[in-house]
Protein backbone atom coordinates (compact mmCIF):
# COMPACT_ATOMS: atom_id res chain seq x y z
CA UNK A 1 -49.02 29.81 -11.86
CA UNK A 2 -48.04 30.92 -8.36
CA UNK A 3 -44.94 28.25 -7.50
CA UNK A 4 -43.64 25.48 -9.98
CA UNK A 5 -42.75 22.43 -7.60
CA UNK A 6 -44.36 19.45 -9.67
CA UNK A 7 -44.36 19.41 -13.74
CA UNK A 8 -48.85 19.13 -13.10
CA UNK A 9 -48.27 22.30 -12.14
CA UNK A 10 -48.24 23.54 -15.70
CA UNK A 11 -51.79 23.93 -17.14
CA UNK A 12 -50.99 22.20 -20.30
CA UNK A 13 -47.86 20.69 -21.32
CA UNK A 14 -48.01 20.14 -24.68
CA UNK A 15 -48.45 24.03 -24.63
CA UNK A 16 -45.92 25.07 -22.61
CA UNK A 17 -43.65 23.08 -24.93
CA UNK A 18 -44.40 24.65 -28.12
CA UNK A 19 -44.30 28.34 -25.81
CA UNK A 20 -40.71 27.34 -24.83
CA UNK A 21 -39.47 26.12 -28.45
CA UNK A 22 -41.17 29.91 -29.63
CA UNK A 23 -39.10 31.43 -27.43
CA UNK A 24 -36.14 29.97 -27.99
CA UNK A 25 -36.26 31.01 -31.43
CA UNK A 26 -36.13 34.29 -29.62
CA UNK A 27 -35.22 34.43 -26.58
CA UNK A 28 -35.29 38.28 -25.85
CA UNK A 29 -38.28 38.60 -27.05
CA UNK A 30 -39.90 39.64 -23.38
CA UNK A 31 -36.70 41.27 -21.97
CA UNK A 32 -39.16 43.75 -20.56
CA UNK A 33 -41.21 41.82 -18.28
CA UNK A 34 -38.86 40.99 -15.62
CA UNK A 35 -37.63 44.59 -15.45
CA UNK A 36 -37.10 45.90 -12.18
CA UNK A 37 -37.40 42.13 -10.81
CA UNK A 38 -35.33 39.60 -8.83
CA UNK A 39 -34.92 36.34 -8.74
CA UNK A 40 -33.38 34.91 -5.24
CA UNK A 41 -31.65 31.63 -5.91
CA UNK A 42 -30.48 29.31 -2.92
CA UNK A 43 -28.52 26.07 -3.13
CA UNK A 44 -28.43 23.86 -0.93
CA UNK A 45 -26.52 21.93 -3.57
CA UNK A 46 -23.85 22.38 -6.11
CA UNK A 47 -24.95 23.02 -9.62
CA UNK A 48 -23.83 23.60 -12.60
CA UNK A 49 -26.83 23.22 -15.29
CA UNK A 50 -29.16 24.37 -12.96
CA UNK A 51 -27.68 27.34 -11.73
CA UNK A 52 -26.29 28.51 -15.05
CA UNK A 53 -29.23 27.94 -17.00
CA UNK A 54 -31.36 29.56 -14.38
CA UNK A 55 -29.67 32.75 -14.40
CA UNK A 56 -29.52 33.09 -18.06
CA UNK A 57 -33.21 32.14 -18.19
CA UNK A 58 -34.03 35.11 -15.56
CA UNK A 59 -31.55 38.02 -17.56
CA UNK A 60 -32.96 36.91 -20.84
CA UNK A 61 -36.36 37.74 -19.01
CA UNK A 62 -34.54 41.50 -17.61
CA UNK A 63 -34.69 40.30 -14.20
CA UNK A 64 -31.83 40.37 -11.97
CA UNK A 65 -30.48 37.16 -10.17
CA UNK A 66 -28.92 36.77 -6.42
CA UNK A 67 -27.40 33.61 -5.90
CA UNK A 68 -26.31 32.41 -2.01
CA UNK A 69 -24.41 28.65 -2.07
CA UNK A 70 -25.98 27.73 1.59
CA UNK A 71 -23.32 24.90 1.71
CA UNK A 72 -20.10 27.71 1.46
CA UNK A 73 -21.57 31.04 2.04
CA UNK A 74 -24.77 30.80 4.77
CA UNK A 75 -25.28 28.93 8.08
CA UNK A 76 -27.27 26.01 8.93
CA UNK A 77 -31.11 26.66 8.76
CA UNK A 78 -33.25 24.44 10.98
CA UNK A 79 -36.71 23.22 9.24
CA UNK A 80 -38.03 21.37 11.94
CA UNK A 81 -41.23 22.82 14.15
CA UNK A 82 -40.98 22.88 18.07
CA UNK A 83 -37.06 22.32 18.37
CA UNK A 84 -34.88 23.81 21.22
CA UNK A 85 -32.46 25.29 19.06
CA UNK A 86 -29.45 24.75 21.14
CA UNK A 87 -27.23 23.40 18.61
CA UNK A 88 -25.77 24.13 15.50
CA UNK A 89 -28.91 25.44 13.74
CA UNK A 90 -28.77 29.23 13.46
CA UNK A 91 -31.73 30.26 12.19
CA UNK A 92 -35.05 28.58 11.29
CA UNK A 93 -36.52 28.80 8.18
CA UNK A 94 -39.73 31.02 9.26
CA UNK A 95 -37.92 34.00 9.59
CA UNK A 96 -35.48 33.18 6.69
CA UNK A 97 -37.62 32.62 4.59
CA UNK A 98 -39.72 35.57 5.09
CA UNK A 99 -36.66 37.79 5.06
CA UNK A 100 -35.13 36.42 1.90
CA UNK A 101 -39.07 37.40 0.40
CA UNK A 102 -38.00 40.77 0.95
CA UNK A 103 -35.18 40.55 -1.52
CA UNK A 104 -36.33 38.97 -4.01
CA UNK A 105 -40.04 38.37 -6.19
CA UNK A 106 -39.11 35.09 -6.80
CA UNK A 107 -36.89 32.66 -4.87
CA UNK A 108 -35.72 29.57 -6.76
CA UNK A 109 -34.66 26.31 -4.33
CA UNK A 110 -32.45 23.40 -4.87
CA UNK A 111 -31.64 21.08 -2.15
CA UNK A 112 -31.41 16.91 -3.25
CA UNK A 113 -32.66 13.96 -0.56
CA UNK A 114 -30.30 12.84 1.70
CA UNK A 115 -31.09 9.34 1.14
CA UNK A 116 -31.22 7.77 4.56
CA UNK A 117 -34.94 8.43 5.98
CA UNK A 118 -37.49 7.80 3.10
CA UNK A 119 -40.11 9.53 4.93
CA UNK A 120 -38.23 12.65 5.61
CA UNK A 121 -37.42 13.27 1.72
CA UNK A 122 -40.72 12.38 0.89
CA UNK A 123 -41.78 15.15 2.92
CA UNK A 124 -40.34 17.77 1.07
CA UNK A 125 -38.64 19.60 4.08
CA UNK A 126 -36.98 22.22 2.61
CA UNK A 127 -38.76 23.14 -0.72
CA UNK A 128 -42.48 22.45 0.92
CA UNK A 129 -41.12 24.52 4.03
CA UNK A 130 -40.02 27.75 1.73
CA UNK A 131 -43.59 27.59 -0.47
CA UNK A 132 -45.27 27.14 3.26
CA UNK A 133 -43.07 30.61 4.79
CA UNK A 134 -42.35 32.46 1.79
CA UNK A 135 -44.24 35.50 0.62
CA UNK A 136 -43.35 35.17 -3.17
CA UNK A 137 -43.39 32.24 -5.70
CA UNK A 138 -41.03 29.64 -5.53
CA UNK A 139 -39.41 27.48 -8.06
CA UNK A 140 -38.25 23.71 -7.35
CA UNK A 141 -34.87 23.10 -8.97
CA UNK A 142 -34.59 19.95 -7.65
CA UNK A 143 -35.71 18.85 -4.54
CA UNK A 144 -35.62 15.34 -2.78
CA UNK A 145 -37.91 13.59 -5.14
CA UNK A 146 -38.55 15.84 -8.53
CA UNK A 147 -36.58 18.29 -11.07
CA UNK A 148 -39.48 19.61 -12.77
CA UNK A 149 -37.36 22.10 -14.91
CA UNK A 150 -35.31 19.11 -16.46
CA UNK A 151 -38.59 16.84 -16.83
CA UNK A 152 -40.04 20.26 -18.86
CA UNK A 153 -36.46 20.40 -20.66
CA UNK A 154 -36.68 16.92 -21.87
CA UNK A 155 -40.35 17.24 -23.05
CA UNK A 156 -39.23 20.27 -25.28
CA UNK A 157 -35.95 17.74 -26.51
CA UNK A 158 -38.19 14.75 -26.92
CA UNK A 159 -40.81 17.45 -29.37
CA UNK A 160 -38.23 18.99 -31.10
CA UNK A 161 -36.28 15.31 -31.96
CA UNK A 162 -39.19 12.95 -32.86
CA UNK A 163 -39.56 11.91 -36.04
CA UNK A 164 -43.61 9.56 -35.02
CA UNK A 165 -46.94 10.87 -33.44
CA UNK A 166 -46.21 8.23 -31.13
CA UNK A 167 -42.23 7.36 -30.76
CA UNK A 168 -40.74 4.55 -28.44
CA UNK A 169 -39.22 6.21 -25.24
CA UNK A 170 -37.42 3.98 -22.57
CA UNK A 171 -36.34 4.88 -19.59
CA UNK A 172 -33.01 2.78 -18.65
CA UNK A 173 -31.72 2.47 -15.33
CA UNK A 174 -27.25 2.45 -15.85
CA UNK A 175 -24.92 1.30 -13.15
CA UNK A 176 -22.88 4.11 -10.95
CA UNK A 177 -20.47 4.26 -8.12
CA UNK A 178 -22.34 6.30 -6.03
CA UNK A 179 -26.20 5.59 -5.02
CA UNK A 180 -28.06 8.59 -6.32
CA UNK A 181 -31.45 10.09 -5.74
CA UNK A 182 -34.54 9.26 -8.13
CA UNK A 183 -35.42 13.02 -8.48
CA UNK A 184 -34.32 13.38 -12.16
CA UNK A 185 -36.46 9.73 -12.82
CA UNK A 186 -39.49 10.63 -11.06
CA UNK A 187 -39.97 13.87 -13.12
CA UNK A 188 -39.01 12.27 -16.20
CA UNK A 189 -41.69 9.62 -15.64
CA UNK A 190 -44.60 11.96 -14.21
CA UNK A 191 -43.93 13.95 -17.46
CA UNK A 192 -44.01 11.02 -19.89
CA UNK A 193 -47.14 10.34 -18.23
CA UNK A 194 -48.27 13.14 -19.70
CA UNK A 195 -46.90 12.51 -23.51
CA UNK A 196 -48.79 10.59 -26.74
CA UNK A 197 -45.85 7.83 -26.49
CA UNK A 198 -45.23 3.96 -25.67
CA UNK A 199 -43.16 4.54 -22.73
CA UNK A 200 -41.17 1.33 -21.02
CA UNK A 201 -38.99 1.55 -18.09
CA UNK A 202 -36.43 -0.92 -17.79
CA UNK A 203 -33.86 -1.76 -14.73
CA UNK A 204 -32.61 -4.92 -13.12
CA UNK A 205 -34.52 -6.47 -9.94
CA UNK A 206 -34.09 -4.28 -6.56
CA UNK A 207 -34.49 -1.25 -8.70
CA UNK A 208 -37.96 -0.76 -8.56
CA UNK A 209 -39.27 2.89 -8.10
CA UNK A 210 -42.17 4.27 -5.97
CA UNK A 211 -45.32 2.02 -7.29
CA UNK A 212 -47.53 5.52 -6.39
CA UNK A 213 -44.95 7.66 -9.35
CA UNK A 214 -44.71 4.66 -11.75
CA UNK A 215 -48.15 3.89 -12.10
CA UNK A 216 -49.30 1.84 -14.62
CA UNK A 217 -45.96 2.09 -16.85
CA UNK A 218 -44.62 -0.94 -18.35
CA UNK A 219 -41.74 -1.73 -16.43
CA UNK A 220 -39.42 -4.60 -18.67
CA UNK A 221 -36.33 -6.15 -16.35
CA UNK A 222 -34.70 -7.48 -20.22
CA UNK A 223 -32.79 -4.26 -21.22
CA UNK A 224 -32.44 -5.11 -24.49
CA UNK A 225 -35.93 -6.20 -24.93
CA UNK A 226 -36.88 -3.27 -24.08
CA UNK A 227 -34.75 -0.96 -26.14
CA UNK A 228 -36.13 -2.84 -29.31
CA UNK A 229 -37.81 -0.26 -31.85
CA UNK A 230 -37.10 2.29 -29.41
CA UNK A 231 -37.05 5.53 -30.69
CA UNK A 232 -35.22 7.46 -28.03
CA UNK A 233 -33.07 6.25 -25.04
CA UNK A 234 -33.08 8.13 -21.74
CA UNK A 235 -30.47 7.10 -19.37
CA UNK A 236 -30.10 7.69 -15.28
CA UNK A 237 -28.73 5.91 -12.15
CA UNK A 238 -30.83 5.89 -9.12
CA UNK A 239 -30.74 3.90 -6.25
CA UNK A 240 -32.55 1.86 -4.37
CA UNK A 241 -36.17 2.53 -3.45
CA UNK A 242 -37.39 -0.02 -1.31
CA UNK A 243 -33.99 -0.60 0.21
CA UNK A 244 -34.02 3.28 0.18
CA UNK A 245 -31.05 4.90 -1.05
CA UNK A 246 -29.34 1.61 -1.63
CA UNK A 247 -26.96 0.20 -4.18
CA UNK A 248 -28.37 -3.29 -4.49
CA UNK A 249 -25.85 -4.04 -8.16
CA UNK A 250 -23.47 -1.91 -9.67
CA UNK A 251 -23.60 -4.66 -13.07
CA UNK A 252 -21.32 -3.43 -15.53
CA UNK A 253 -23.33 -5.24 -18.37
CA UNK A 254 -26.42 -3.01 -17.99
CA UNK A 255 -23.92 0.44 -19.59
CA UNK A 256 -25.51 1.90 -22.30
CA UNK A 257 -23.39 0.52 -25.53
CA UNK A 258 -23.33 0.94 -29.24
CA UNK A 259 -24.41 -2.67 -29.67
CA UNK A 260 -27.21 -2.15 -27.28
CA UNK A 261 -28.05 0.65 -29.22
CA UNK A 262 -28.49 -1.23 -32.33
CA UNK A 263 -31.83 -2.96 -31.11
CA UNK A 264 -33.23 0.73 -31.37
CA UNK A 265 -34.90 1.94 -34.27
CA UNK A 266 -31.89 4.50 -34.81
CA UNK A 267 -33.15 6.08 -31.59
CA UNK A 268 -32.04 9.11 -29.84
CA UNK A 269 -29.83 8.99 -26.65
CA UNK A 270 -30.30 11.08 -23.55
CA UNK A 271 -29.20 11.99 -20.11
CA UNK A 272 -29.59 15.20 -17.89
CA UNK A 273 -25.97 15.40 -16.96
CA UNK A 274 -23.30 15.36 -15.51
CA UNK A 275 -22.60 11.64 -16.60
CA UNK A 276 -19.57 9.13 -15.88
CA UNK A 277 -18.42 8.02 -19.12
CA UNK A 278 -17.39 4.24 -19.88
CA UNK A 279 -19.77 3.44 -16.41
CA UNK A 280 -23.27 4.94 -17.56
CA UNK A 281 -22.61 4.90 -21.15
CA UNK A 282 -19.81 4.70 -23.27
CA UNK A 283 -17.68 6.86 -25.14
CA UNK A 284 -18.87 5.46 -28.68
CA UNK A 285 -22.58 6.69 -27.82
CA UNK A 286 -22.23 9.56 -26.04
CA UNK A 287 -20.25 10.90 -28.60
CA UNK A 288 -22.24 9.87 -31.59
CA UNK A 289 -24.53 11.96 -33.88
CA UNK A 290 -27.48 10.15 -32.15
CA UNK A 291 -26.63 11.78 -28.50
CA UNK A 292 -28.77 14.86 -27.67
CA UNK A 293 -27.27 15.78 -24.24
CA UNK A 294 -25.85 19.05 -25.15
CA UNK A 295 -29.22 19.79 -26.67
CA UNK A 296 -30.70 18.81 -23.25
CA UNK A 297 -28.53 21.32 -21.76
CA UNK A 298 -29.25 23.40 -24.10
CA UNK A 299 -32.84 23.40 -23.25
CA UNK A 300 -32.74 23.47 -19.76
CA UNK A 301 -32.50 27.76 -20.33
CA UNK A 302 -35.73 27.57 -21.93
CA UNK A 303 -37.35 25.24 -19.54
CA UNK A 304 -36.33 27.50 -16.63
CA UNK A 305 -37.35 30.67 -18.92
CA UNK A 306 -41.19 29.83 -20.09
CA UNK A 307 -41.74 29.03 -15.81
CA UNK A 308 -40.17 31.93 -14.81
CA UNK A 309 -42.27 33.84 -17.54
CA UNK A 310 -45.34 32.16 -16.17
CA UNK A 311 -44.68 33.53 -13.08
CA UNK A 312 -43.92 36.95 -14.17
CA UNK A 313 -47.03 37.18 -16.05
CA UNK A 314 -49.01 36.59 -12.62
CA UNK A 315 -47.16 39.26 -10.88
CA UNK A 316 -48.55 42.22 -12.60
C-alpha cells in the first residue's frame, strides 16, 4: 500500500479488520519494524483523537513522530499552480512538500473542507497536492471529504460488537450548532458499503449527501422508522450538501434519545467524537452500557497502527 487516502485503498477489509483486532491484543508485537523511522505529521487542523492516536499508533510500531500545528507553528502554504505569489502565501507546497520528504518516511495530513466552494473541497487541494509532491507515502487523516482511519476504526468496533452475520446499522443524521463537514459520513458510508449488513441512512429533507458516495443505500427520512430492529446506531451532524455547507434545520426532535433508542433491537450507539451532549444525543444514552464511543476511541490507535504497518511493510 503506498498512501492510504480512501478506505478502497485497503486490499481487503474484512482482513485488515481481523489484522487490527490481532494486534491489539498485542500491540508491541512489531515494535521493530518502524525502527529507525519517522513519521511527519501536519495539521492543518486541531485534533485530539487523531493526533493522539496517531502517535501512539507510530511508537507502538518503534517509529518516531514529528508533529508541526500549521495553524500555530508554520506559515501559510499556497496550493494553487501559476499564482504570483505576492501575498500572504510563503511558500508553495512543491518545495514543502518535497522538503518535509526529507524528514520524514511517512508524512500523515489532516486539513477539513472549508465549506464554501464545493468544487474546491472536492478537489482534494491539500491532501491530493502532498501525495502529487511528496516523495514518501502519505496518510489522509481527514481531509475535505473522507477520514479513512475512523471509517477503518468503526469497521473494527462494528466486528468486535455484533452479535448477527448480518446486524442492522443506521446511519442518523443529529442536529448541531455549527454546519460541519460530511468527511466522517462519507467514510463511514463507503466502508459500510463494503460490510455483510442492512445499512439505512436516515436524515430530514435538505440533508441529502453526494448521490455519487451514497449509492444505492436506503436512505429513510422517518428516524424512528428507521432505527426499528436496528442493531447499532451511528450518529453525526453534517451539513448541507446541495446547499453546500449549509444548515438548512437545526430540529431539536431529531437528538438521539433513550426512547428513540427503544425502537432498536437493544442496539449499539456510536459517534467518532468530540460530541455536544443534550444537542446530538443525550446524556441518558451516551452514558449508557449500550454506548461504544470510548471503544471507538479506543480503536482509532489500531486503525492508524495496521495502515501505518502496511506501509512499513512496503518500505523494506
Amino acid at each position: 500500500m503506498k498512501n492510504y487516502s480512501h478506505i478502497n485503498d485497503l486490499k481487503n477489509l474484512q482482513e485488515t479488520v481481523q489484522e487490527a483486532i490481532s494486534l491489539k491484543n498485542n500491540e508491541l508485537q512489531f515494535e521493530s519494524l518502524g525502527k529507525g523511522k519517522t513519521i511527519c505529521l501536519l495539521f492543518f487542523n486541531n485534533s485530539l483523537r487523531t493526533r493522539l492516536s496517531t502517535q501512539k499508533a507510530a511508537q507502538n510500531l518503534g517509529m518516531n513522530t514529528i508533529v508541526m500545528n500549521f495553524d500555530s507553528e508554520g506559515w501559510q502554504l499556497e496550493f494553487e499552480d501559476g499564482v504570483v505569489m505576492n501575498q500572504n502565501k510563503s511558500e508553495h507546497v512543491k518545495e514543502a512538500a518535497k522538503v518535509v520528504s526529507q524528514y520524514c518516511d511517512i508524512v500523515a495530513i489532516r486539513a477539513f473542507a472549508g465549506l464554501v466552494d464545493k468544487e474546491k473541497d472536492e478537489t482534494e487541494l491539500v491532501l491530493s497536492s502532498f501525495i502529487k509532491y511528496a516523495t514518501v507515502p502519505v496518510v489522509n487523516l481527514e481531509s475535505s471529504i473522507g477520514h479513512p482511519l475512523q471509517a477503518l476504526a468503526d469497521a473494527i468496533t462494528l466486528e468486535e460488537y455484533k452479535v448477527s452475520h448480518k446486524p442492522k446499522v443506521v446511519l442518523s443524521w443529529a442536529p448541531h450548532s455549527k454546519a460541519l463537514p460530511h468527511a466522517v459520513v462519507n467514510s463511514f458510508i463507503d466502508m459500510m458499503l463494503l460490510q455483510e449488513a442492512d445499512f439505512v441512512i436516515t436524515h430530514p429533507v435538505g440533508y441529502e449527501l453526494n448521490p455519487k458516495i451514497v449509492k444505492n443505500s436506503k436512505v429513510e427520512y422517518n428516524q424512528e422508522k428507521a432505527f426499528e430492529n436496528a442493531d447499532f446506531i451511528y450518529v453525526k451532524n453534517w451539513s448541507s450538501y446541495n446547499d453546500y455547507g449549509k444548515i438548512v434545520s437545526q430540529d431539536e426532535n431529531w437528538m438521539i434519545t433513550s426512547h428513540k433508542m427503544e425502537h432498536t433491537n437493544n442496539a449499539k450507539f456510536m459517534h467518532c467524537l468530540p460530541v455536544r451532549r443534550n444537542v446530538v444525543v443525550s446524556d441518558k444514552v451516551i452514558d449508557s452500557e449500550n454506548s461504544l464511543v470510548i471503544e471507538q476511541a479506543n480503536n482509532r490507535t489500531y486503525s492508524a497502527q495496521i495502515v501505518l504497518k502496511k506501509i512499513l511493510e512496503t518500505l523494506k
